[in-house]
PDB file of N, CA and C in Angstrom:
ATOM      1  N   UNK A   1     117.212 117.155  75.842  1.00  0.00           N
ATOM      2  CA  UNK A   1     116.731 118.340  75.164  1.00  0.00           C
ATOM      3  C   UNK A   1     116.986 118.221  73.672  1.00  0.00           C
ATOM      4  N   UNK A   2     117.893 117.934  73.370  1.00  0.00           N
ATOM      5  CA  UNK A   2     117.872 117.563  71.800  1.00  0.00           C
ATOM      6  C   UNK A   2     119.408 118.066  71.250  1.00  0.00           C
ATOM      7  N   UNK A   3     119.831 117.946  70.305  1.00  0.00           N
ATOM      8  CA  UNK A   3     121.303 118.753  69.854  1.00  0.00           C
ATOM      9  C   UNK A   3     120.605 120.298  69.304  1.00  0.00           C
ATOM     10  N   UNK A   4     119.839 120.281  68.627  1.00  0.00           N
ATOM     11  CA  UNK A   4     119.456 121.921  68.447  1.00  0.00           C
ATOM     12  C   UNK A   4     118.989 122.426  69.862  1.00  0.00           C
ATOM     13  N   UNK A   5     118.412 122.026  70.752  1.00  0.00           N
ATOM     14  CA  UNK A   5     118.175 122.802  71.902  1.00  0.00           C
ATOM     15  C   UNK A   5     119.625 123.277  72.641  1.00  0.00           C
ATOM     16  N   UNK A   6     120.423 122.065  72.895  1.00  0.00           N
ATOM     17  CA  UNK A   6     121.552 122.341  73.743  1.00  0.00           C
ATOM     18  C   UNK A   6     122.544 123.378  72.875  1.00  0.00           C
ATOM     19  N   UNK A   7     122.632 123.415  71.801  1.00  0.00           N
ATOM     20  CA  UNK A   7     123.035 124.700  71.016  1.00  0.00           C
ATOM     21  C   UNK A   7     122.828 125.479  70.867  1.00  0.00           C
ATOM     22  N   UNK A   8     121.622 126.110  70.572  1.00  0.00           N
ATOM     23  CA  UNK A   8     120.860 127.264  70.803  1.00  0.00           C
ATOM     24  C   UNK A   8     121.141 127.461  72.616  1.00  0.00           C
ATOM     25  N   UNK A   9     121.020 127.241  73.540  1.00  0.00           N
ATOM     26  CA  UNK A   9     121.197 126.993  74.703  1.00  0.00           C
ATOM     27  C   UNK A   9     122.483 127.834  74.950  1.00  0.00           C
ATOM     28  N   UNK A  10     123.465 127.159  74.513  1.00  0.00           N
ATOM     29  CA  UNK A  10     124.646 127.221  74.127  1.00  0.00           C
ATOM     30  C   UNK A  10     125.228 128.322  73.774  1.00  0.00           C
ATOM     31  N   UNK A  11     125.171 128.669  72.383  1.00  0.00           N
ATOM     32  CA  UNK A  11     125.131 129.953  71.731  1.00  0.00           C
ATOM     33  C   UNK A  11     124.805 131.089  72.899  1.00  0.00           C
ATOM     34  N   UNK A  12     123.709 130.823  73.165  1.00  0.00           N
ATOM     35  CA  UNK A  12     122.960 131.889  74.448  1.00  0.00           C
ATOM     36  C   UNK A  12     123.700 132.610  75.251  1.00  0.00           C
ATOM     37  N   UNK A  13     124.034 131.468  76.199  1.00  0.00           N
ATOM     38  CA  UNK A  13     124.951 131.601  77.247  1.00  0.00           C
ATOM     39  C   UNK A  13     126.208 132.167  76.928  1.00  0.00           C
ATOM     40  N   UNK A  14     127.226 131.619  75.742  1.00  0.00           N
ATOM     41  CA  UNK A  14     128.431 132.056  75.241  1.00  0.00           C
ATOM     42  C   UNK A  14     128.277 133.600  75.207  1.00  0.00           C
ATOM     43  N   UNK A  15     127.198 134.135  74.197  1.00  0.00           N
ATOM     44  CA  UNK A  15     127.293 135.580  73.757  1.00  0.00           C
ATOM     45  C   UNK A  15     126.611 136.665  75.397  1.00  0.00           C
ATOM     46  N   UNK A  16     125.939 135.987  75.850  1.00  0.00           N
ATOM     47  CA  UNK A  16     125.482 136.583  77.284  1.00  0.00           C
ATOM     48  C   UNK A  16     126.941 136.723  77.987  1.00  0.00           C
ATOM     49  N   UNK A  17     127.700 135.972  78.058  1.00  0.00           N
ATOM     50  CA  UNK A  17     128.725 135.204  78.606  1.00  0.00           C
ATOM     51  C   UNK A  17     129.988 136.398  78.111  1.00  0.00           C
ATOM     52  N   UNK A  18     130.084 136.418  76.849  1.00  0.00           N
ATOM     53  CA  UNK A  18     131.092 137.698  75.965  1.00  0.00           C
ATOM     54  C   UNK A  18     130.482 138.993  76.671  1.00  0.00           C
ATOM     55  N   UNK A  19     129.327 139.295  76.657  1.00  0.00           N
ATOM     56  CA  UNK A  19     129.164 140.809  76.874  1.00  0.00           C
ATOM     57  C   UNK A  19     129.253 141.091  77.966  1.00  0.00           C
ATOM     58  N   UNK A  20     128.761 140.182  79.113  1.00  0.00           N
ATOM     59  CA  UNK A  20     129.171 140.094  80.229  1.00  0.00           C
ATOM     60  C   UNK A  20     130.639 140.629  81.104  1.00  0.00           C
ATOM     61  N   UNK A  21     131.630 139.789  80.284  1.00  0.00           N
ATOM     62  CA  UNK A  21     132.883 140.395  80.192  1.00  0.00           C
ATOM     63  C   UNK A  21     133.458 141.481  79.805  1.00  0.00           C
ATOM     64  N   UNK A  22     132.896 142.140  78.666  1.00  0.00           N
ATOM     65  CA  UNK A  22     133.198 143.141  77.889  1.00  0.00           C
ATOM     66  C   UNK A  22     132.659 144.351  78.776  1.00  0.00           C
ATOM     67  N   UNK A  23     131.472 144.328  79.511  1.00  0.00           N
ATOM     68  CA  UNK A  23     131.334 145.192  80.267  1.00  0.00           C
ATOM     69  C   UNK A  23     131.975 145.116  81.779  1.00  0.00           C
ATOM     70  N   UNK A  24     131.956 143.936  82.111  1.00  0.00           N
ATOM     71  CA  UNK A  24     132.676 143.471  83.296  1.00  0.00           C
ATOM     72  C   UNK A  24     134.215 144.640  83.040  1.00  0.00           C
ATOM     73  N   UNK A  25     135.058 143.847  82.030  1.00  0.00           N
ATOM     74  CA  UNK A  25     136.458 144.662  81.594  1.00  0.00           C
ATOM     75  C   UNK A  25     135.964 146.523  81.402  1.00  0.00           C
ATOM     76  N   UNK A  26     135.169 147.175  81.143  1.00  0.00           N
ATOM     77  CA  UNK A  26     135.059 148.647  80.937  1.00  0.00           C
ATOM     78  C   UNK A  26     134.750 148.919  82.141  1.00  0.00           C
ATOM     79  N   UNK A  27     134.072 148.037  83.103  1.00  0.00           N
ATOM     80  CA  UNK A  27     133.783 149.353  84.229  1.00  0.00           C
ATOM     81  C   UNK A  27     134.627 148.475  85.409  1.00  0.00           C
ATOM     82  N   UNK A  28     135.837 148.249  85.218  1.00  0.00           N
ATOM     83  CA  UNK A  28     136.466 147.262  86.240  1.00  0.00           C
ATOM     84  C   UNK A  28     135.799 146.472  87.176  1.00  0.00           C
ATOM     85  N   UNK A  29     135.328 145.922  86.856  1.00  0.00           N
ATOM     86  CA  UNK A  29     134.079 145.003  87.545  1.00  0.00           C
ATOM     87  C   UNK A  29     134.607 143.761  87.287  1.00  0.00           C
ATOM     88  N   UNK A  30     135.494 143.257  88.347  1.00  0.00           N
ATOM     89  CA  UNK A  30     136.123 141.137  88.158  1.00  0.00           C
ATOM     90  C   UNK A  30     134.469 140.831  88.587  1.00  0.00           C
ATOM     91  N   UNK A  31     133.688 140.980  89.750  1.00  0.00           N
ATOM     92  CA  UNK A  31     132.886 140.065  89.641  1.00  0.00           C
ATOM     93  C   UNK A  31     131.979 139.648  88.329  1.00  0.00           C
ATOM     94  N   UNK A  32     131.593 140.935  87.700  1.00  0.00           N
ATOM     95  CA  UNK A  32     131.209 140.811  86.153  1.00  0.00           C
ATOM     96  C   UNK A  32     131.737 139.825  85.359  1.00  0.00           C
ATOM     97  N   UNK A  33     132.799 140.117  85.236  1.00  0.00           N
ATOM     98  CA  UNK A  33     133.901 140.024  84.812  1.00  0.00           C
ATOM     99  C   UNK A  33     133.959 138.019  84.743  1.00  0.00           C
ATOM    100  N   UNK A  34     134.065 137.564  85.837  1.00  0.00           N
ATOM    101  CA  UNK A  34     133.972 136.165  86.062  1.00  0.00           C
ATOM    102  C   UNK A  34     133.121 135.563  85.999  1.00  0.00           C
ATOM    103  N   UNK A  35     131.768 136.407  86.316  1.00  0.00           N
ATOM    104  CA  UNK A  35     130.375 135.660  86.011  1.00  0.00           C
ATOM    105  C   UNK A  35     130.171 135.501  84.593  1.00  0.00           C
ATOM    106  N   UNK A  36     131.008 136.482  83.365  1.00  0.00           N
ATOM    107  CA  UNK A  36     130.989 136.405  82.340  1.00  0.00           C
ATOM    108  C   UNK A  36     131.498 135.277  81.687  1.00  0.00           C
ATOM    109  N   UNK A  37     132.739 135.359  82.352  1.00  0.00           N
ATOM    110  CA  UNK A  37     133.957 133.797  81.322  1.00  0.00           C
ATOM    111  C   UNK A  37     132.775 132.363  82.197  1.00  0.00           C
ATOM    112  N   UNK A  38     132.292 132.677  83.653  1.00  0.00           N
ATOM    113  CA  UNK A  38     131.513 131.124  83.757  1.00  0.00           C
ATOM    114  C   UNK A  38     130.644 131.048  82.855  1.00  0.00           C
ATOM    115  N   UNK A  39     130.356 132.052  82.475  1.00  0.00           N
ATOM    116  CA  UNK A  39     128.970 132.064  81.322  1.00  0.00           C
ATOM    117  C   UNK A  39     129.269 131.489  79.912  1.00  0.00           C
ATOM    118  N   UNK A  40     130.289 131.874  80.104  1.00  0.00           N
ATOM    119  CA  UNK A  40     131.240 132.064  78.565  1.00  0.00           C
ATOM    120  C   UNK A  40     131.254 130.050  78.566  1.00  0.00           C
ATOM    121  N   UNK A  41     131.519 129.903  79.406  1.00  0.00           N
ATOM    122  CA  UNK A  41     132.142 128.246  79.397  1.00  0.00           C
ATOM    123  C   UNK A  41     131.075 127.847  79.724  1.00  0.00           C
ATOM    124  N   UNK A  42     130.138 127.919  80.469  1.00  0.00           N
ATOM    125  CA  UNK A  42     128.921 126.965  80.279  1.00  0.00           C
ATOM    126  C   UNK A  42     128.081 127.062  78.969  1.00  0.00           C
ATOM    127  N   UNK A  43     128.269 127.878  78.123  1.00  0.00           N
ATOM    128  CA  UNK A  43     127.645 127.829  76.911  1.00  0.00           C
ATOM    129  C   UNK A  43     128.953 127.097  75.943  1.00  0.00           C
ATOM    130  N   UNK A  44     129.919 126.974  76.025  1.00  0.00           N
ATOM    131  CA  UNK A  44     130.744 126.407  75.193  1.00  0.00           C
ATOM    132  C   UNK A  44     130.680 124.705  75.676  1.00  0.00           C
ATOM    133  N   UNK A  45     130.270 124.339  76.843  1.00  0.00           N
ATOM    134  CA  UNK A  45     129.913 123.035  77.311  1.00  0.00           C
ATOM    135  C   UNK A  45     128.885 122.717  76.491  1.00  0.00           C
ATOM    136  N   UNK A  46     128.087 123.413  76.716  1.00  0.00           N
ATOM    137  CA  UNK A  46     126.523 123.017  76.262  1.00  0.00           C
ATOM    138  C   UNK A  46     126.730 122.570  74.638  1.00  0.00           C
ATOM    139  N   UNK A  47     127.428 123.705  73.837  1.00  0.00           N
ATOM    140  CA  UNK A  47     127.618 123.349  72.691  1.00  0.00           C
ATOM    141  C   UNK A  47     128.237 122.190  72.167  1.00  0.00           C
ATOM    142  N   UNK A  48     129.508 122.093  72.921  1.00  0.00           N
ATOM    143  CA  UNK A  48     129.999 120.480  72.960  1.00  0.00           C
ATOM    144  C   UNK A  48     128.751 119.075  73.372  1.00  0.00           C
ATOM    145  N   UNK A  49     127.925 119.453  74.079  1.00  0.00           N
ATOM    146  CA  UNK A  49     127.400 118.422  74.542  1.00  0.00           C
ATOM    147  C   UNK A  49     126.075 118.103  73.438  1.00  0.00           C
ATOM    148  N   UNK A  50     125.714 119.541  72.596  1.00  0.00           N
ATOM    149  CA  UNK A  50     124.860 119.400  71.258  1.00  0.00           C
ATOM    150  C   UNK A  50     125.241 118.223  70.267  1.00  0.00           C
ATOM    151  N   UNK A  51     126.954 119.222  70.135  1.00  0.00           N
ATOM    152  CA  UNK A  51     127.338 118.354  68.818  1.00  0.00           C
ATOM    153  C   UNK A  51     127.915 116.786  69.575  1.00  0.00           C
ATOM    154  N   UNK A  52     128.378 116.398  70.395  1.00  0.00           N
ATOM    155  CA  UNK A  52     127.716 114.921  70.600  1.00  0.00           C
ATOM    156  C   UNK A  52     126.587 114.221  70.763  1.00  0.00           C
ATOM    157  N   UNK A  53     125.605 114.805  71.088  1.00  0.00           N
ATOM    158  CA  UNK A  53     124.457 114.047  70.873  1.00  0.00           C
ATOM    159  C   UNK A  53     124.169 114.181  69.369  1.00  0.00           C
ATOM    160  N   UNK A  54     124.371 115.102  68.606  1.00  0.00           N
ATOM    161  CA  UNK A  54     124.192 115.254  67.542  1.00  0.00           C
ATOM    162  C   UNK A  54     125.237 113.931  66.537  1.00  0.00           C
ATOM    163  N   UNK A  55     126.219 113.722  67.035  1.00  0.00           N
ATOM    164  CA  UNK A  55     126.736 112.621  66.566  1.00  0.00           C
ATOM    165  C   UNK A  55     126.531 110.905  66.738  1.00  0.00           C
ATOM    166  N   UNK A  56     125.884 111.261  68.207  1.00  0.00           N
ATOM    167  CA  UNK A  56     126.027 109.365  68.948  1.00  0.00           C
ATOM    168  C   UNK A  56     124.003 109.582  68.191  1.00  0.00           C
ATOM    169  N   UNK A  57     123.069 110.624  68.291  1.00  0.00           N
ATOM    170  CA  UNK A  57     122.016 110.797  67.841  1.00  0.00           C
ATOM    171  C   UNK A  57     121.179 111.068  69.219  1.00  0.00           C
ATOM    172  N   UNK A  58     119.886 110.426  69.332  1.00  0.00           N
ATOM    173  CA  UNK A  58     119.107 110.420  70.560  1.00  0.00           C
ATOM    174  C   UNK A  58     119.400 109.777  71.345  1.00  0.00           C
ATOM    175  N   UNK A  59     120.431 108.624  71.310  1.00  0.00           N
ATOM    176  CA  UNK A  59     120.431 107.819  72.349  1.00  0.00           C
ATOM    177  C   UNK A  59     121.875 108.242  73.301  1.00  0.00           C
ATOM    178  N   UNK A  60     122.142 109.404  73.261  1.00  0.00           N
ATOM    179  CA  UNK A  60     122.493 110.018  75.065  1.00  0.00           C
ATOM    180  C   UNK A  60     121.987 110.270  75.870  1.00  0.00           C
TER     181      UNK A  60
END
């Protein structure tokens, strides 16, 4: 996908991922709640996996 795709990607998921939680935590909702932090961390993956391709270039 590219390093700007998997970041943008990324970004996505993280802030989907925050609010997720934030509402998860106000209406006591763990399942929210956990679907949020997986969210939270698959967008913080993704971002890691931008800025290495963004470093090694296209050839990952």
């Amino acid at each position: 996908m590219g390093e700007l795709g998997e970041k943008l990607k990324g970004h996505g998921n993280k802030h989907m991922g925050d609010a997720k939680q934030a509402v998860g935590e106000m209406t006591d909702n763990e399942r929210l709640e956990a679907e949020g932090k997986r969210q939270e961390l698959k967008g913080r993956g993704q971002n890691v996996k931008g800025e290495i391709e963004g470093a090694l270039g296209n050839d990952v």
